[in-house]
Protein backbone atom coordinates (compact mmCIF):
# COMPACT_ATOMS: atom_id res chain seq x y z
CA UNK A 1 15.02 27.33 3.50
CA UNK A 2 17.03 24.40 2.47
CA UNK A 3 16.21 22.73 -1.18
CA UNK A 4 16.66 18.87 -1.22
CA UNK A 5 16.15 17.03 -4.40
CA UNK A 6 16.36 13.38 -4.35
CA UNK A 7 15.63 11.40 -7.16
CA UNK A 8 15.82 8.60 -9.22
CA UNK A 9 14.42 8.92 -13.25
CA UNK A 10 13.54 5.89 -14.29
CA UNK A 11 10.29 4.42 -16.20
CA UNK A 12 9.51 1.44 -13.67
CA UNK A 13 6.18 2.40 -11.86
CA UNK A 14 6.90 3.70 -8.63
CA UNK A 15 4.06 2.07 -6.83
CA UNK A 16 4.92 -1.45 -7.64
CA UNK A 17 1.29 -1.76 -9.74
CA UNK A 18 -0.51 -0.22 -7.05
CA UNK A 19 -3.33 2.16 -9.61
CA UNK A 20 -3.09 -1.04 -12.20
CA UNK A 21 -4.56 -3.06 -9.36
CA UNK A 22 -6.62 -0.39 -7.88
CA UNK A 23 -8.17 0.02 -11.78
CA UNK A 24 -8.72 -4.17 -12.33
CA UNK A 25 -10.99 -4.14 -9.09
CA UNK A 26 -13.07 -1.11 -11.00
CA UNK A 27 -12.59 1.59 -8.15
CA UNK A 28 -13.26 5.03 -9.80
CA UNK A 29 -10.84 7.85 -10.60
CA UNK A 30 -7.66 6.37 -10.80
CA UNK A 31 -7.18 5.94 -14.57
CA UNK A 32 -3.80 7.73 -15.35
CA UNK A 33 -4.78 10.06 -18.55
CA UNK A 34 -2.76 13.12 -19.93
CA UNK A 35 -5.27 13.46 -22.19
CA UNK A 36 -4.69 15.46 -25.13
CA UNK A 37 -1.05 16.08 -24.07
CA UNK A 38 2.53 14.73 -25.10
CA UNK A 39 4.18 12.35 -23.23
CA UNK A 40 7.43 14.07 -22.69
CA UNK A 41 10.81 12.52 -22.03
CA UNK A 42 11.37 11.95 -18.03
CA UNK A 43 14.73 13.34 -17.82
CA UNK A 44 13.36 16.67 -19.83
CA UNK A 45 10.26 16.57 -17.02
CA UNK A 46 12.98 16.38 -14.19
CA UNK A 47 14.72 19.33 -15.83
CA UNK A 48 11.61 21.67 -16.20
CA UNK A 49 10.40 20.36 -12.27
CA UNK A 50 14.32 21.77 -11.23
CA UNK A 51 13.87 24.99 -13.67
CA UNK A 52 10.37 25.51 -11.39
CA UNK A 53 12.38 25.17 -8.34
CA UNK A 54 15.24 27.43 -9.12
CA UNK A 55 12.43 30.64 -8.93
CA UNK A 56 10.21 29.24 -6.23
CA UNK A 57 12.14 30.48 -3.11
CA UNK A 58 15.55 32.41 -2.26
CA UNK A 59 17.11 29.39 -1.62
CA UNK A 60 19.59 29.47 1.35
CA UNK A 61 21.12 26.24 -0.42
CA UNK A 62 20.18 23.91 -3.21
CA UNK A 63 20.97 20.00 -2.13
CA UNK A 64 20.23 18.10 -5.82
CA UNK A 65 20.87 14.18 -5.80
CA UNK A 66 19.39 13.04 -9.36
CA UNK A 67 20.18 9.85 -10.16
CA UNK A 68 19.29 8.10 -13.82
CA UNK A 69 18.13 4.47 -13.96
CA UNK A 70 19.97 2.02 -16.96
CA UNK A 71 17.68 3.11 -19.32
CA UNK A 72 18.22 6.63 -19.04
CA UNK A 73 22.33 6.54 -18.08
CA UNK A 74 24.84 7.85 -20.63
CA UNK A 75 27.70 10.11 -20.19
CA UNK A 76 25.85 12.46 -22.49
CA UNK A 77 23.02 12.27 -20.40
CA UNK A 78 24.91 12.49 -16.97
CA UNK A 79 26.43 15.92 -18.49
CA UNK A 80 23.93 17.11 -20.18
CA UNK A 81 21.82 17.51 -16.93
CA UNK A 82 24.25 18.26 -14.00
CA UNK A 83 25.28 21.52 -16.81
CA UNK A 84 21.69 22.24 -16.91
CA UNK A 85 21.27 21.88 -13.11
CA UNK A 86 24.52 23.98 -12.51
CA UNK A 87 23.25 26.73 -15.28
CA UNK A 88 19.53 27.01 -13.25
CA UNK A 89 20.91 27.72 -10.06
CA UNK A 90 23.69 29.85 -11.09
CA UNK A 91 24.58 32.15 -7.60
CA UNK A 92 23.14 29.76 -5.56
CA UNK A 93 24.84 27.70 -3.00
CA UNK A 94 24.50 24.35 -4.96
CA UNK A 95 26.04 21.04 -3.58
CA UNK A 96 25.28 18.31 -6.67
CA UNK A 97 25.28 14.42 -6.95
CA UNK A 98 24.73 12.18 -9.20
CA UNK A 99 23.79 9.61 -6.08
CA UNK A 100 20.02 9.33 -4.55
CA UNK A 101 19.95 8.62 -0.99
CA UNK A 102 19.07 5.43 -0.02
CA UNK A 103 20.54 3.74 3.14
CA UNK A 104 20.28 5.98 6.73
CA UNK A 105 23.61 7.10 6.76
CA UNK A 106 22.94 8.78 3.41
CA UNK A 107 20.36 10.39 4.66
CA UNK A 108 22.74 11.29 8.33
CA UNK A 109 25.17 12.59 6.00
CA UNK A 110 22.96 15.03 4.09
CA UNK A 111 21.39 15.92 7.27
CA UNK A 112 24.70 17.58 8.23
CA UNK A 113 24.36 19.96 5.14
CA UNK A 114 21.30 21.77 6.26
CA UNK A 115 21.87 25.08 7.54
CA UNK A 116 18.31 25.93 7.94
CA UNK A 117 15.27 25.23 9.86
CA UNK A 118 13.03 24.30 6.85
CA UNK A 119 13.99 21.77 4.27
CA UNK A 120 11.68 21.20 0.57
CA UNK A 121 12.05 17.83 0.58
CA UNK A 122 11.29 16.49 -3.05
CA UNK A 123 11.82 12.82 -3.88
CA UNK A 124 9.39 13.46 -6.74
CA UNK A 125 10.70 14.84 -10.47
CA UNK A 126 7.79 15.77 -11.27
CA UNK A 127 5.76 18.42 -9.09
CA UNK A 128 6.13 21.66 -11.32
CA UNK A 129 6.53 25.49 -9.55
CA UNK A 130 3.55 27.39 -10.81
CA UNK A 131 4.43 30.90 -8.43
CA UNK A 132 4.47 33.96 -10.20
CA UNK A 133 6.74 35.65 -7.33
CA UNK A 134 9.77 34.41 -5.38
CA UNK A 135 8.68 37.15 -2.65
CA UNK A 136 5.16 36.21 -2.11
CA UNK A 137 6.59 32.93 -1.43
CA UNK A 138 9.56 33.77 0.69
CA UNK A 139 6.57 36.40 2.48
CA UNK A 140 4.31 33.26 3.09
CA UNK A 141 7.43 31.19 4.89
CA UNK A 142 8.29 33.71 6.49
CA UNK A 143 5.00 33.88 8.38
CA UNK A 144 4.94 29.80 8.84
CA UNK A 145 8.27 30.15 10.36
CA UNK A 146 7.78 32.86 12.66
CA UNK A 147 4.15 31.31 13.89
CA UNK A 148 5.33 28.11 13.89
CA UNK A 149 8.76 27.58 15.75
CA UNK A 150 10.45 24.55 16.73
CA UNK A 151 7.50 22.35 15.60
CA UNK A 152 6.86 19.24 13.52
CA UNK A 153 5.27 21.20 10.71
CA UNK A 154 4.91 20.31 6.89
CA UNK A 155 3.87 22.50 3.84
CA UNK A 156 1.58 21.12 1.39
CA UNK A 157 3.86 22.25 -1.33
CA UNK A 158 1.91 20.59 -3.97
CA UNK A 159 -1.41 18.51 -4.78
CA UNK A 160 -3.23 21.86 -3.09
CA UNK A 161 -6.65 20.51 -4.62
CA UNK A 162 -6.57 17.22 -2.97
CA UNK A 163 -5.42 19.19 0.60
CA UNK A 164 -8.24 21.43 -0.24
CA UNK A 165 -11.14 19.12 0.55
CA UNK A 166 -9.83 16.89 2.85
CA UNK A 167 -8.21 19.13 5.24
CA UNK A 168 -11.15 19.68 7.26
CA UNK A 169 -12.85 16.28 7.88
CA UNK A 170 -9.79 13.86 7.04
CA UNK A 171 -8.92 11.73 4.02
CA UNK A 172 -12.02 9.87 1.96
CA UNK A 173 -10.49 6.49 0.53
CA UNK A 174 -11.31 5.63 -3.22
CA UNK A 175 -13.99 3.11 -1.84
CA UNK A 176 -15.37 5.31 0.70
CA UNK A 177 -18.10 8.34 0.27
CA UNK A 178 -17.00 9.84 4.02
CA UNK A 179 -14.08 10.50 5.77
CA UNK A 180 -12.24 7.68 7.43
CA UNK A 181 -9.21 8.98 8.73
CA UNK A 182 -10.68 12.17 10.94
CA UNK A 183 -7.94 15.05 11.24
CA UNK A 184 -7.64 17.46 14.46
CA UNK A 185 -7.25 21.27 14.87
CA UNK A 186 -8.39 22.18 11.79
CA UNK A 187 -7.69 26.00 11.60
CA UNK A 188 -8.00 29.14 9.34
CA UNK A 189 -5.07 31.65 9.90
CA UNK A 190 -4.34 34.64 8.09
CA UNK A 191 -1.72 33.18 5.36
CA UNK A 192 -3.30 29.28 5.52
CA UNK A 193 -5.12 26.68 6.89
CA UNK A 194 -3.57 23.92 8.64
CA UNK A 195 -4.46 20.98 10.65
CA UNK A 196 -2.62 17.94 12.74
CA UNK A 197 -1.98 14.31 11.46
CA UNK A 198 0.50 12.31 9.46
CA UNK A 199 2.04 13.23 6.09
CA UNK A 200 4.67 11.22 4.51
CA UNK A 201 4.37 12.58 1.00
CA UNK A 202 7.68 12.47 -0.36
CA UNK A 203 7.03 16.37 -2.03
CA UNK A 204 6.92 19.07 0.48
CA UNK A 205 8.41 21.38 2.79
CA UNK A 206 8.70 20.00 6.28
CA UNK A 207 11.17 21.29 9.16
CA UNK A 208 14.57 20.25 10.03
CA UNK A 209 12.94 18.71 12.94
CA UNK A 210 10.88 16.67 11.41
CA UNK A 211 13.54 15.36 9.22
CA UNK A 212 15.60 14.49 12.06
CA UNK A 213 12.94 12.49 13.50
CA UNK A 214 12.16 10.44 10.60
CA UNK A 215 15.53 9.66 9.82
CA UNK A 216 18.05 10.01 12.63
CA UNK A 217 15.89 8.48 15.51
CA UNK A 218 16.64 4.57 15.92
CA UNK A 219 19.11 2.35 14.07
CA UNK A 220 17.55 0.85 11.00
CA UNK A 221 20.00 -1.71 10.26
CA UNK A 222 19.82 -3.08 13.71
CA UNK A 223 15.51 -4.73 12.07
CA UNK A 224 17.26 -6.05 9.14
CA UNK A 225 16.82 -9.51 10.08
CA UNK A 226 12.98 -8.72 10.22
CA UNK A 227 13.37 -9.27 6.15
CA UNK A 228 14.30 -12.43 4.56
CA UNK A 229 17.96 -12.42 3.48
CA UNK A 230 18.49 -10.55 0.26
CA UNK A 231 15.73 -8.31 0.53
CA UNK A 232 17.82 -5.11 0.18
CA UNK A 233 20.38 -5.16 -2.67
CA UNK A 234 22.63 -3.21 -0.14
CA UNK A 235 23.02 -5.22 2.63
CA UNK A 236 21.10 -1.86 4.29
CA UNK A 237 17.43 -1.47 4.72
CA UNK A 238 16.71 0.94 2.24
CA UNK A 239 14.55 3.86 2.11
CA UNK A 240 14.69 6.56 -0.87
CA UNK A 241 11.63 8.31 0.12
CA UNK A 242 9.19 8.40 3.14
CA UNK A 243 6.11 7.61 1.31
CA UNK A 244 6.86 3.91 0.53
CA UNK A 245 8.32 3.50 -2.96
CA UNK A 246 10.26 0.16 -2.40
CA UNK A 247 9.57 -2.38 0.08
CA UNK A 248 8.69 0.15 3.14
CA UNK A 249 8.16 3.20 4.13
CA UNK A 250 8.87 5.60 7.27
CA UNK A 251 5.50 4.59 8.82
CA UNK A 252 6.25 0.95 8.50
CA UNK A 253 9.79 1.91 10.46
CA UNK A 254 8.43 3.30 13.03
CA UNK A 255 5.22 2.29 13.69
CA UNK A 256 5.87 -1.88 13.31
CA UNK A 257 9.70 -2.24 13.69
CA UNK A 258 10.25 0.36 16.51
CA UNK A 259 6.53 1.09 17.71
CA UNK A 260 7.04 4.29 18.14
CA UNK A 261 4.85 6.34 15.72
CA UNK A 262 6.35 9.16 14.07
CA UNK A 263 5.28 12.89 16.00
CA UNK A 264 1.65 14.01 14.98
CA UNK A 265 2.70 16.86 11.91
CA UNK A 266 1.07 20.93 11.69
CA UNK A 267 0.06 20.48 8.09
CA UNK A 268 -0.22 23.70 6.42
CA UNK A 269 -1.97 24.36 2.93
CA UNK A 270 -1.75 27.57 1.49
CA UNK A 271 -4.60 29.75 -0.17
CA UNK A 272 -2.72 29.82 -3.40
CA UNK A 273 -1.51 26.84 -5.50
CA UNK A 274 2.06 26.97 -5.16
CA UNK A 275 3.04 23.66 -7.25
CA UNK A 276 1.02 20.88 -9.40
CA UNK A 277 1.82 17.07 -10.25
CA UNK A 278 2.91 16.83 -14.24
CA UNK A 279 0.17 13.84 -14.83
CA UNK A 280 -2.13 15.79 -12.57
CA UNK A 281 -4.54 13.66 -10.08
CA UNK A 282 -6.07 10.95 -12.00
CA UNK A 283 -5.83 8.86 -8.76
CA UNK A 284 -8.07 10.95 -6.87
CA UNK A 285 -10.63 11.09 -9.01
CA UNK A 286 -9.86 14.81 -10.06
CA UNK A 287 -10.10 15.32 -13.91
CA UNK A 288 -8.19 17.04 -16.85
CA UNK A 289 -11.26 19.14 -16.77
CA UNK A 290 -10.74 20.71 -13.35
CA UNK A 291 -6.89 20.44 -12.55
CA UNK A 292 -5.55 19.16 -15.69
CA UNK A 293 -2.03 17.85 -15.76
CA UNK A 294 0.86 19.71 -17.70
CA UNK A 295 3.38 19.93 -20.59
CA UNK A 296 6.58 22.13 -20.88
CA UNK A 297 5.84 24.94 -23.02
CA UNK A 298 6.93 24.13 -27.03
CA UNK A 299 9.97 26.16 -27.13
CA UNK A 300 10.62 26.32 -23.41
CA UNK A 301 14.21 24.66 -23.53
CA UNK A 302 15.27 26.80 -26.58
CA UNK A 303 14.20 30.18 -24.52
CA UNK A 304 11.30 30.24 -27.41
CA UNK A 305 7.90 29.66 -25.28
CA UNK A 306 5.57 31.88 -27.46
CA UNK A 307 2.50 33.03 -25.47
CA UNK A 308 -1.43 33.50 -26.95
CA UNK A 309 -3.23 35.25 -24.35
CA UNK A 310 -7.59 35.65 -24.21
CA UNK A 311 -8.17 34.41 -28.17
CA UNK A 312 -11.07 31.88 -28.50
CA UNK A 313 -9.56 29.64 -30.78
CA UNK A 314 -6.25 27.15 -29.96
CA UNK A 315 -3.12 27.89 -32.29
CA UNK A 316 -0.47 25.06 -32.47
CA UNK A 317 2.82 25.88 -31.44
CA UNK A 318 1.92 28.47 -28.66
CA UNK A 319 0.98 27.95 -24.95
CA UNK A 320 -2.87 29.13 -25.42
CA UNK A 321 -4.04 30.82 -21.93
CA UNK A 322 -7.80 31.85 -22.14
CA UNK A 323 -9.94 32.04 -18.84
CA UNK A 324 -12.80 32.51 -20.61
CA UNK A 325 -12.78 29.18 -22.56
CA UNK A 326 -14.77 26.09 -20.63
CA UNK A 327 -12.44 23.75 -20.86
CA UNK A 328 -8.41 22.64 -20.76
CA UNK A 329 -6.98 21.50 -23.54
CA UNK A 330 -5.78 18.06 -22.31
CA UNK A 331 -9.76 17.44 -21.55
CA UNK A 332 -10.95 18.78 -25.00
CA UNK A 333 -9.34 20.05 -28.33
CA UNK A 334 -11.61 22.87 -27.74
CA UNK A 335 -10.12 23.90 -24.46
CA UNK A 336 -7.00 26.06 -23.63
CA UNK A 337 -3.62 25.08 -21.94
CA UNK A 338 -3.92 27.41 -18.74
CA UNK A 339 -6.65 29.76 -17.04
CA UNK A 340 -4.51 31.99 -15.02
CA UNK A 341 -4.04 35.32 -16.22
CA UNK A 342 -0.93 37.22 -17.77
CA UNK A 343 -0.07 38.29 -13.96
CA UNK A 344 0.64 34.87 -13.26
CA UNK A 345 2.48 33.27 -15.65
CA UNK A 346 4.54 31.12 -13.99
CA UNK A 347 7.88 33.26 -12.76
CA UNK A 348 10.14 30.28 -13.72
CA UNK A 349 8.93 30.81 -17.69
CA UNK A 350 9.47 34.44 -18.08
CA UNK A 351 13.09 34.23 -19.24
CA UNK A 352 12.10 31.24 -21.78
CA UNK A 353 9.43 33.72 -23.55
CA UNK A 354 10.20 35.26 -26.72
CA UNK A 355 6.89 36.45 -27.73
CA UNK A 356 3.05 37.29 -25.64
CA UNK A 357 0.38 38.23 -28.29
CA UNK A 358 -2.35 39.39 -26.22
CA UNK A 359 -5.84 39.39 -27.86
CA UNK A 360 -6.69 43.63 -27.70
CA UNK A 361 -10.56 43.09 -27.31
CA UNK A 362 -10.38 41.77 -24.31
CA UNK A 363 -11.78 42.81 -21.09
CA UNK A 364 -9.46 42.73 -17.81
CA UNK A 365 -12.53 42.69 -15.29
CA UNK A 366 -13.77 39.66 -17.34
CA UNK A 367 -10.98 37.68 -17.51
CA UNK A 368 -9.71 38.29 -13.51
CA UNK A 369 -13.89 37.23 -13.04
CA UNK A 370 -13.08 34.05 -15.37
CA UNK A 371 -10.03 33.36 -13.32
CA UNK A 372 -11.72 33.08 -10.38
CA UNK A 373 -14.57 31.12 -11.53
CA UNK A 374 -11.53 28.27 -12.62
CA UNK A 375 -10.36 28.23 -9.30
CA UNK A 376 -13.75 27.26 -7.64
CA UNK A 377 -13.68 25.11 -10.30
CA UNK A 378 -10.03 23.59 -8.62
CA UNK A 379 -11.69 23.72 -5.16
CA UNK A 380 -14.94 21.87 -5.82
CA UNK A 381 -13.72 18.83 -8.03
CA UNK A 382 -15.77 16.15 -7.08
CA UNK A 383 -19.09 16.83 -9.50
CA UNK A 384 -17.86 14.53 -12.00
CA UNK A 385 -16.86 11.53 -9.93
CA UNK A 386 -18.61 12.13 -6.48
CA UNK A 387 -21.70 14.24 -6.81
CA UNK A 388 -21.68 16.00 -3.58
CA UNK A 389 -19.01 13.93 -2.05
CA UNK A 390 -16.82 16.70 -0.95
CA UNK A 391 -18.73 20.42 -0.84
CA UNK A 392 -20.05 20.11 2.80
CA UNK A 393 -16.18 19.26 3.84
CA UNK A 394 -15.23 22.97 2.04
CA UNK A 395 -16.58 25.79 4.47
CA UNK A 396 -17.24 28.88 2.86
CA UNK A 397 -15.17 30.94 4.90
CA UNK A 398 -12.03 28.67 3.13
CA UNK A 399 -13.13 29.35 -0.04
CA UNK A 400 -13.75 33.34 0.70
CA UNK A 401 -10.08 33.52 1.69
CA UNK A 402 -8.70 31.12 -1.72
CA UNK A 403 -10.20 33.76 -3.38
CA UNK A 404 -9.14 36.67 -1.94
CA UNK A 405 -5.81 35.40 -2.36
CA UNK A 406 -6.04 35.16 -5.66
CA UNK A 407 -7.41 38.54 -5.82
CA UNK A 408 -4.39 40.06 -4.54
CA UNK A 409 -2.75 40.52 -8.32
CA UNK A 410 -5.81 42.28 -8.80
CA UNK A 411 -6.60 45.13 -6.24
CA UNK A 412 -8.58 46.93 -8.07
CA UNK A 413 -11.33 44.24 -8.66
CA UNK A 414 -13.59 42.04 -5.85
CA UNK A 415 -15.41 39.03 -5.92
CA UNK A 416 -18.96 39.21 -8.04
């Protein structure tokens, strides 16, 4: 698999307004909160995001076009990150630019750099690596690839919880209390769940296939004179990202410019959360309560990250990790930073750790039984918005298998 990380850091909204607006006409669950966490600087966010990355998967190359906005440009800056880029993926095959893609032919060009038949396509800096294992997830591709060949598929790399409950009977707008946007094939395999429809998010793993149909199929340049003169700054219609940050997005291409709808995608979701937004999913309705959103470890750039593991009360200046406790720090002072347990910290932190001061009086059995209970907790996230909204859309037999994958650090124990 083929990494591709195309960016642009900048602190302009990326939706052009589009949760402000959403929020002034009083639909529920979209208010962006962190919560009880810092607000940490986007370029250092970017850097943690690419740290994730560098442990998630044996990459076969690392494609990493990170470009910084006025604000955000300075030599220093420029430097500072390509060394920090170049020092993460140290014996990987790295090719590095200080460009985004924008136009086609960038993304023709970067096409010819793939060697392999799955890309992670990011345009996002901000969708963090949470796997505790690069083998469990080079296992789990594996699998996808060798069930799965020469099709239009896409791996929900990230936002698992929102894939979770709408997988099965389609998407459920902000306004809506049912599904309007039905999905097909919905399936249970061994390693995931999958069904058919259209994803354009701009943050997960899709084939080389499917890349070449999105943006190698027609000539985009030849509907610029669809948009009034000026429109695009370079002369070319533009596209950083499939999911629509700009003026359009790959949908819009194809489905009103060229009518000729982009190929019906294999979705596939894993059991296990393999990644998670930094701000979390305020705009679905899912709260810092259930999924929170993240910080970087204190101490995580210095190699200093200074673990508290199973102790009741919250110390300042560690990462606090507590199943037990009822709720997340960001929700409630009372709360901890993370539920998993110690075999999951995240594998992309275990070289930043100096020091793990695990409470002695614990019980394992407990805390694995704790765990578990915090995932259901991930699955199910609609009591506090949507009473009821989503549970009938979540069969059983899904959530049997979530857990059971979760389980798998722990084969000694089984679900009470």
């Amino acid at each position: 698999m083929v990494l591709l990380f195309n960016c642009f850091i900048t602190n302009k909204s990326s939706t052009g307004g589009h949760w402000e607006n959403m929020r002034s006409q009083g639909i529920v669950g979209v208010t962006q909160d962190r919560g009880n966490l810092r607000t940490d600087n986007k370029i250092d966010i970017a850097k943690y995001t690419l740290s994730s990355l560098s442990k998630f998967y044996p990459w076969k190359r690392a494609i990493i076009k990170i470009q910084l906005d006025e604000e955000y440009f300075s030599e220093d800056n420029k430097k500072s990150l390509e060394l920090f880029i170049r020092e993460e993926f140290k014996g990987i095959d790295l090719i590095y630019s200080d460009k985004r893609n924008l136009i086609q032919q960038d993304w023709i060009d970067t096409y010819s750099l793939i060697n392999d038949d799955l890309v992670h396509y990011c345009c996002n800096h901000d969708h963090v690596a949470l796997n505790n294992s690069i083998e469990d997830v080079y296992n789990f591709i594996e699998n996808v690839k060798q069930n799965n060949q020469d099709k239009n598929i896409t791996i929900a790399y990230s936002n698992w919880s929102e894939f979770i409950r709408t997988a099965k009977e389609g998407y459920i707008d902000h306004h809506d209390y049912f599904p309007t946007k039905p999905n097909l094939n919905y399936n249970l395999n061994e390693k995931y769940f999958s069904y058919e429809g259209h994803c354009y998010d701009s943050m997960h793993i899709i084939s080389k296939k499917l890349y070449e149909n999105w943006f190698l199929k027609y000539k985009w340049d030849d509907a610029i004179n669809m948009f009034p003169q000026g429109t695009f700054k370079s002369g070319h219609l533009e596209l950083p990202r499939t999911d629509g940050v700009g003026i359009i997005d790959i949908g819009l291409i194809r489905n009103r410019i060229f009518n000729d709808p982009t190929p019906i995608q294999k979705v596939i979701i894993p059991y296990k959360e393999l990644a998670r937004h930094f701000d979390g999913h305020f705009y679905q309705g899912i709260t810092n309560d259930q999924v929170p959103a993240l910080d970087i470890p204190i101490g995580f750039f210095e190699k200093d990250i200074k673990i508290r593991y199973g102790y009741d009360d919250y110390k300042e200046g560690w990462t606090n990790i507590n199943p037990k406790n009822n709720h997340y720090y960001a929700h409630d002072k009372s709360g901890t930073d993370y539920k998993f347990t110690l075999e999951e910290l995240p594998l992309f932190w275990k070289d930043k750790i100096s020091i793990i001061d695990s409470n002695p009086l614990i019980d394992e059995e407990e805390m694995v039984q704790y765990r578990l209970k915090s995932i259901l907790e991930m699955i199910y996230t609609d009591a506090h918005i949507y009473p009821t909204k989503y549970h009938s859309l979540i069969d059983k037999e899904l959530e049997t298998k979530i857990l059971n994958e979760y389980l798998k650090n722990y084969p000694q124990y089984q679900i009470i």
